[in-house]
N, C-alpha and C. Protein backbone atom coordinates (compact mmCIF):
# COMPACT_ATOMS: atom_id res chain seq x y z
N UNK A 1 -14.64 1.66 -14.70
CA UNK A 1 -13.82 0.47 -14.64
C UNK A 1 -12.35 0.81 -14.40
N UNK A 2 -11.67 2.00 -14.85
CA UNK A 2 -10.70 2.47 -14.67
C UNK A 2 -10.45 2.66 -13.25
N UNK A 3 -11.05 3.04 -12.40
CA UNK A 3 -11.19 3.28 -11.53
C UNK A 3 -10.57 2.11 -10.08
N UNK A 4 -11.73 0.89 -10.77
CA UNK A 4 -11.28 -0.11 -10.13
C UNK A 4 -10.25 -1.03 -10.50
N UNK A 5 -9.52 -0.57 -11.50
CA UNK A 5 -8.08 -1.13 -11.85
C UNK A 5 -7.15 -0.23 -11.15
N UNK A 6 -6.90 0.76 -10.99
CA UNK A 6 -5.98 1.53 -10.66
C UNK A 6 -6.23 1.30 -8.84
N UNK A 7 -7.67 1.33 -7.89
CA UNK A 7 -7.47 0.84 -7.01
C UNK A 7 -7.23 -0.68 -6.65
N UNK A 8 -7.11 -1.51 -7.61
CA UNK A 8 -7.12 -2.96 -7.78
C UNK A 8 -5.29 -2.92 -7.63
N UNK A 9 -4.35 -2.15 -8.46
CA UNK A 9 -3.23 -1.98 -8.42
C UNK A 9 -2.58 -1.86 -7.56
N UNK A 10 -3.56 -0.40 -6.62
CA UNK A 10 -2.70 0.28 -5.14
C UNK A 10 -2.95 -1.18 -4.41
N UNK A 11 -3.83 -2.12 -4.13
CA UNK A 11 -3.77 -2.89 -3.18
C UNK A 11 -3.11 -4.03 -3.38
N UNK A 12 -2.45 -4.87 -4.59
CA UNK A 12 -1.36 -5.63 -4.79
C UNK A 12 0.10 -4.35 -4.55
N UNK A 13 -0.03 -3.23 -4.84
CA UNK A 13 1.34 -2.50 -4.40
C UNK A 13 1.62 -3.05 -2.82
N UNK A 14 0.05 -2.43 -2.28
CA UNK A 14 0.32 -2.29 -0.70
C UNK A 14 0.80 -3.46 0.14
N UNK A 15 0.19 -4.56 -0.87
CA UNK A 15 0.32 -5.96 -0.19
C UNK A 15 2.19 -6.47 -0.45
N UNK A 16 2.49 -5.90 -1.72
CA UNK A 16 3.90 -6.37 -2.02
C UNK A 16 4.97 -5.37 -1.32
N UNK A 17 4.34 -4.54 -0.79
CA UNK A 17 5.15 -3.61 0.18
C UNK A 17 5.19 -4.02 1.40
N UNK A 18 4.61 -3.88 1.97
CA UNK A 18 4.09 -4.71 3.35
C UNK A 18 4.59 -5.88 3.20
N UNK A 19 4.49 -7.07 2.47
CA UNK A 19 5.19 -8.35 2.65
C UNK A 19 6.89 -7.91 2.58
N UNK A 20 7.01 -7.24 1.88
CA UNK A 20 8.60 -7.09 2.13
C UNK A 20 8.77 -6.40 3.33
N UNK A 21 8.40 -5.76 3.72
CA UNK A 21 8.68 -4.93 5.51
C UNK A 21 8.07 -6.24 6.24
N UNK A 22 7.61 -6.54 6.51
CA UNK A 22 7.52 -7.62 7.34
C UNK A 22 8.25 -8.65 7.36
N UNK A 23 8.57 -9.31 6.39
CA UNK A 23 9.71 -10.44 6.31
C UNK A 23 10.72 -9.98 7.72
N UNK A 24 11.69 -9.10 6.85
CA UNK A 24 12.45 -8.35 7.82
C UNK A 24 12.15 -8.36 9.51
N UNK A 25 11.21 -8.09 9.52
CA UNK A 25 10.58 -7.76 11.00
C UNK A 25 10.48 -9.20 11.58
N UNK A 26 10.27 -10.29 11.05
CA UNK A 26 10.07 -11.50 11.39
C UNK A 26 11.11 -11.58 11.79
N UNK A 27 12.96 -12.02 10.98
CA UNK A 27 13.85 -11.98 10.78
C UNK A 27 14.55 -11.20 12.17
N UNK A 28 14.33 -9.88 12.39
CA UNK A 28 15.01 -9.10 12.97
C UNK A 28 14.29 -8.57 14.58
N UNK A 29 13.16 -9.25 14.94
CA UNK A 29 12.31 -8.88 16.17
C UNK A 29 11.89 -9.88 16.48
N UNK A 30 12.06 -11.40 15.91
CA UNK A 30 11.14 -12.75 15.94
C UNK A 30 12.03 -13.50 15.93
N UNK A 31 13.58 -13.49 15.77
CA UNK A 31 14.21 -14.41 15.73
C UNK A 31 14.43 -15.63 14.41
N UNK A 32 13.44 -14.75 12.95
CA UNK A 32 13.59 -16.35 12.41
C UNK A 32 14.06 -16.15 11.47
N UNK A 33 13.85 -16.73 10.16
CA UNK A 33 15.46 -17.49 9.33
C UNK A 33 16.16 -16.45 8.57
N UNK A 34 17.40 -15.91 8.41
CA UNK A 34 17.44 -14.57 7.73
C UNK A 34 16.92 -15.22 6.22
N UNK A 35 16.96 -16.29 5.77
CA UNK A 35 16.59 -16.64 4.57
C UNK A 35 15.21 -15.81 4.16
N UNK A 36 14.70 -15.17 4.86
CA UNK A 36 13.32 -14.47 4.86
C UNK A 36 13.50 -13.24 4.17
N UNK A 37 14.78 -12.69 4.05
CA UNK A 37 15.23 -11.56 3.30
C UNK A 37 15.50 -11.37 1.84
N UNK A 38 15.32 -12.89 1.60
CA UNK A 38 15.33 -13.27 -0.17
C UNK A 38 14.09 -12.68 -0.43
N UNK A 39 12.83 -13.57 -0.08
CA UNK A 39 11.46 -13.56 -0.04
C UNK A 39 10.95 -11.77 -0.28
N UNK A 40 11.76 -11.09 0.85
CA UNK A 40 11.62 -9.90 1.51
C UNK A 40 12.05 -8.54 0.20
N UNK A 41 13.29 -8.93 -0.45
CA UNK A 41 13.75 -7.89 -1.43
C UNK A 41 13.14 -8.24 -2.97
N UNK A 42 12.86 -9.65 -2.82
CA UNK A 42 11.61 -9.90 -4.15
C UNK A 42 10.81 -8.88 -4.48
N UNK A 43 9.94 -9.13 -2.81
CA UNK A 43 8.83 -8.29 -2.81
C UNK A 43 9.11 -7.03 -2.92
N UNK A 44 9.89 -6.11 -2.31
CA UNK A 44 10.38 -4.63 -2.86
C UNK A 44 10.20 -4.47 -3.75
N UNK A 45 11.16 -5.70 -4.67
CA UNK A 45 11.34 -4.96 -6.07
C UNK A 45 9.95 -5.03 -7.01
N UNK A 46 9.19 -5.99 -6.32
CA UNK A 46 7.46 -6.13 -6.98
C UNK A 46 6.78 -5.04 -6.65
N UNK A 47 7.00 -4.30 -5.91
CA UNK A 47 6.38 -3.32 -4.98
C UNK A 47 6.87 -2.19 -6.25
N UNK A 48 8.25 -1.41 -6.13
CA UNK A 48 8.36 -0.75 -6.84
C UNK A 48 8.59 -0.93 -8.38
N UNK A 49 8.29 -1.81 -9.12
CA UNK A 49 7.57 -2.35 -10.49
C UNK A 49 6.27 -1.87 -10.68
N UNK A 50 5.62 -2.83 -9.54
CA UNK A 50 3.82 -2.34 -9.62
C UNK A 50 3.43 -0.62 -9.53
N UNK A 51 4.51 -0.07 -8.86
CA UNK A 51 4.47 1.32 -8.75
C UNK A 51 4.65 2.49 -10.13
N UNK A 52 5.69 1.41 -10.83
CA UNK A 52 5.52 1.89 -12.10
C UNK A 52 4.85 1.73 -13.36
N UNK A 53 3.74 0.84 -13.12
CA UNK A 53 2.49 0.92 -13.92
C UNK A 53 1.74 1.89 -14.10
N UNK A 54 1.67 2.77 -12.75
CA UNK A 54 0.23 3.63 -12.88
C UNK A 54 0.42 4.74 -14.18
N UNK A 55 0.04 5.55 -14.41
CA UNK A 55 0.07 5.98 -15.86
C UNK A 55 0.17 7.82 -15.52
N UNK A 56 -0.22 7.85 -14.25
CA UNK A 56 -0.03 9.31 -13.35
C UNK A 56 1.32 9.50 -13.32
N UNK A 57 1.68 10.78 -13.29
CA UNK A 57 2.80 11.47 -12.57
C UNK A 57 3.41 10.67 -11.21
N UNK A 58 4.52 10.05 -11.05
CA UNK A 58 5.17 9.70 -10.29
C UNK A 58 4.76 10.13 -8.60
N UNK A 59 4.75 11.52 -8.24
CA UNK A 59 4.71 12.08 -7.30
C UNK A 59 3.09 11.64 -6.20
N UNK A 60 2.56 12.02 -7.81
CA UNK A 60 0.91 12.05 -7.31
C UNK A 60 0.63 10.79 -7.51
N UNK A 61 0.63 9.37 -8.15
CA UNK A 61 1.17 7.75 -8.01
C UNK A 61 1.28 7.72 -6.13
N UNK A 62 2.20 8.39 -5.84
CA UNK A 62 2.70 8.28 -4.29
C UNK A 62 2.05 8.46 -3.16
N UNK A 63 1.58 9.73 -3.18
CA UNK A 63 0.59 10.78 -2.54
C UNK A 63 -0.73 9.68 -2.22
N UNK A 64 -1.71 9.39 -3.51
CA UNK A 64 -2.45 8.68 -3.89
C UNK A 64 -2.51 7.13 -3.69
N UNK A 65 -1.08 6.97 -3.85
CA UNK A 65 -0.90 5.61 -3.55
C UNK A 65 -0.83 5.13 -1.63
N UNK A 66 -0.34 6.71 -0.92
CA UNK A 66 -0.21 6.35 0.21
C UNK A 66 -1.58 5.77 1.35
N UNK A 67 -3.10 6.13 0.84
CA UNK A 67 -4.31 6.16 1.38
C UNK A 67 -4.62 4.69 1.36
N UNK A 68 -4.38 3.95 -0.20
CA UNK A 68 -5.09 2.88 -0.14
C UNK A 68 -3.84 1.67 0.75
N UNK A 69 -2.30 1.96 1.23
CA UNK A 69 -2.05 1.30 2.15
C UNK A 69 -2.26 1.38 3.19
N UNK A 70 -2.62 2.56 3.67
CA UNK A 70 -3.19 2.55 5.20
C UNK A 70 -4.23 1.60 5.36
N UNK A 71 -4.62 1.69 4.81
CA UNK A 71 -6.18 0.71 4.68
C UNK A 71 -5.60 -0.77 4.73
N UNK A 72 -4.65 -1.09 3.96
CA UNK A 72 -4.36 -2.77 3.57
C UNK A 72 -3.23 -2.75 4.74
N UNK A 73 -2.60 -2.04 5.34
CA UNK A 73 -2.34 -2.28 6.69
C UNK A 73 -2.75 -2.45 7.45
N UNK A 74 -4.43 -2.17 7.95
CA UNK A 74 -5.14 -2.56 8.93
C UNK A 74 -5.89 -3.52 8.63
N UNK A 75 -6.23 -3.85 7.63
CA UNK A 75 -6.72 -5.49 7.03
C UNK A 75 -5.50 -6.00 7.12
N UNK A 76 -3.82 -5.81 7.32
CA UNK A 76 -3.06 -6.77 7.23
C UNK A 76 -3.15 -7.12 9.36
N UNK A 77 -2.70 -6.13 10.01
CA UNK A 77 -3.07 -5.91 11.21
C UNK A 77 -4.14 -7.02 11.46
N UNK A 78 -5.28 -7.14 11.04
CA UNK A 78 -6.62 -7.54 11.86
C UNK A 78 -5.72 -9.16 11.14
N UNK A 79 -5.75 -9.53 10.30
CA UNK A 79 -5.21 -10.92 9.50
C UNK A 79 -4.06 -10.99 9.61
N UNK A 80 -3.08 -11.14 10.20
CA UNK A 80 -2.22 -11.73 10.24
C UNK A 80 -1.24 -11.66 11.59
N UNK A 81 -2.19 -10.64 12.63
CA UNK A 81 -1.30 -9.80 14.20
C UNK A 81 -2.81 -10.39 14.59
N UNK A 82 -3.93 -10.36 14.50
CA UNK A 82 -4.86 -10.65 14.90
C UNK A 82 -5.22 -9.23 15.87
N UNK A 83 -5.57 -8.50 15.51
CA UNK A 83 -5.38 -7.40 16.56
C UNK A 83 -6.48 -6.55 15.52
N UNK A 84 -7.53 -6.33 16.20
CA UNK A 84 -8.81 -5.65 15.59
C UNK A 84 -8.67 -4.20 15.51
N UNK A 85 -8.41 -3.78 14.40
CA UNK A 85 -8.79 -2.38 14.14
C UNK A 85 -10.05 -1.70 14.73
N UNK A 86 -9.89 -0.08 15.21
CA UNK A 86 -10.91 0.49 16.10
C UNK A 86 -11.96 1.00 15.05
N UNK A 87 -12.68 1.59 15.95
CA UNK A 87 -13.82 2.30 14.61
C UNK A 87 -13.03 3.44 14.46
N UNK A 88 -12.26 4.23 15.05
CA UNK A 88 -11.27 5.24 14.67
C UNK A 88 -10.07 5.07 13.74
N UNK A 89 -9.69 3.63 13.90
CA UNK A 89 -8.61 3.53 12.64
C UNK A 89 -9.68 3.42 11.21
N UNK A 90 -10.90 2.72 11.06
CA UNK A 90 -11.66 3.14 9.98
C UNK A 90 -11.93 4.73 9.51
N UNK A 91 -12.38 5.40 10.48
CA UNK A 91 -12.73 6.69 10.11
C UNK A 91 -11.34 7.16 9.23
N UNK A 92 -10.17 6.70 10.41
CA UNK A 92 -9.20 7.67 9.49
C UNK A 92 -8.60 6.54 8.13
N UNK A 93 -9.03 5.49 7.93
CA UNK A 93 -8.82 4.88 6.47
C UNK A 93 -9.71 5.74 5.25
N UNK A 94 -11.39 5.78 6.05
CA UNK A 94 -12.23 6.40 5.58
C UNK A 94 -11.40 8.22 4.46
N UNK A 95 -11.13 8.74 5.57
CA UNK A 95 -10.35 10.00 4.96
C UNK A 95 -9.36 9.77 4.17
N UNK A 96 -8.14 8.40 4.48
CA UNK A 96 -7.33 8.80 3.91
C UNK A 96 -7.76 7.91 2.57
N UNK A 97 -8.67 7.52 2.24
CA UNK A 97 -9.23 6.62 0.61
C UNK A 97 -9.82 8.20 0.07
N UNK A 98 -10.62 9.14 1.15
CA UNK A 98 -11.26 10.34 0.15
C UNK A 98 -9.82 11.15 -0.11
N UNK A 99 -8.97 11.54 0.16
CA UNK A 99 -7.91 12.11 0.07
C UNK A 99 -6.90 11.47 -1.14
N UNK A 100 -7.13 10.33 -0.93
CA UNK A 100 -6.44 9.35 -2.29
C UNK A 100 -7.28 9.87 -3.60
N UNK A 101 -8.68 10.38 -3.30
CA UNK A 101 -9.42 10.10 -4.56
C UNK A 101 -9.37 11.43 -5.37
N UNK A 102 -9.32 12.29 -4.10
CA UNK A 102 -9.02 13.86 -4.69
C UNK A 102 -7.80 14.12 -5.10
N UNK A 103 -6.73 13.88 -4.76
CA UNK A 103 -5.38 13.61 -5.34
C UNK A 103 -5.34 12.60 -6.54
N UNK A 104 -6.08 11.88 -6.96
CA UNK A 104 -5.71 10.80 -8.02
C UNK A 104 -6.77 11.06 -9.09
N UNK A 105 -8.14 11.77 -8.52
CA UNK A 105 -9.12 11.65 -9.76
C UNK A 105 -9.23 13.04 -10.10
N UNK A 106 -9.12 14.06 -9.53
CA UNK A 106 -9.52 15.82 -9.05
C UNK A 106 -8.82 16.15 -10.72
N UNK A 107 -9.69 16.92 -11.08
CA UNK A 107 -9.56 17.64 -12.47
C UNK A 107 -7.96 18.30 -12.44
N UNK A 108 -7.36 18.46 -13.45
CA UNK A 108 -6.22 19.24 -13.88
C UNK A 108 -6.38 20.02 -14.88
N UNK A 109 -5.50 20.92 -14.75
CA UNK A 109 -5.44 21.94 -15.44
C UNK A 109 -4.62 21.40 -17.01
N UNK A 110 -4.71 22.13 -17.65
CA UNK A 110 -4.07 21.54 -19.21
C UNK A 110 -2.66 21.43 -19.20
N UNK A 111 -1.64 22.39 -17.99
CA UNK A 111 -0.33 22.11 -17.46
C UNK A 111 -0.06 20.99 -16.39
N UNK A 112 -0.81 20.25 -16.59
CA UNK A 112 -0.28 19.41 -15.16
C UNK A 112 -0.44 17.77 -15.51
């Protein structure tokens, strides 16, 4: 169950990260309201809050944390750009979730 809280976490991070980079991008490539930059530094600061929940080492939080946004970037991609992810952007979500898991779950030593 632990398991699926801590990836339950990375994907409200990824989503409150991503909504704040995008605002911006609306704003600054789309022409629309800068008022979008309120909305936009909310979300940052939700982003790096939620970041400081996890209960890991900061570094490896990061590392770990970076796999499960690749992933919620191309579910943001296919939903909201409408633009279908390949079977090659899966494969490499595929790796970068096993790479998240060995970095976030992989045994430690009694120093670490």
């Amino acid at each position: 169950m632990e398991i699926l809280k801590v990836f339950g976490l990375f994907v409200l991070t990824a989503v409150a990260e991503i909504v704040g980079c995008y605002l911006p991008y609306l704003w600054l490539r789309q022409g629309r309201s800068i008022w979008l930059l309120l909305p936009a530094a909310l979300s940052l600061a939700l982003f790096a809050w939620l970041l400081s929940l996890h209960p890991q080492a900061a570094g490896r939080v990061y590392a770990a944390y970076g796999g499960v946004y690749i992933g919620v970037a191309l579910i943001w991609l296919w939903a909201v750009d409408s633009i279908r992810p390949t079977l090659t952007d899966w494969v490499g979500v595929a790796v970068c979730l096993l790479g998240m898991a060995i970095i976030l779950f992989g045994p430690r030593s009694a120093g670490s």
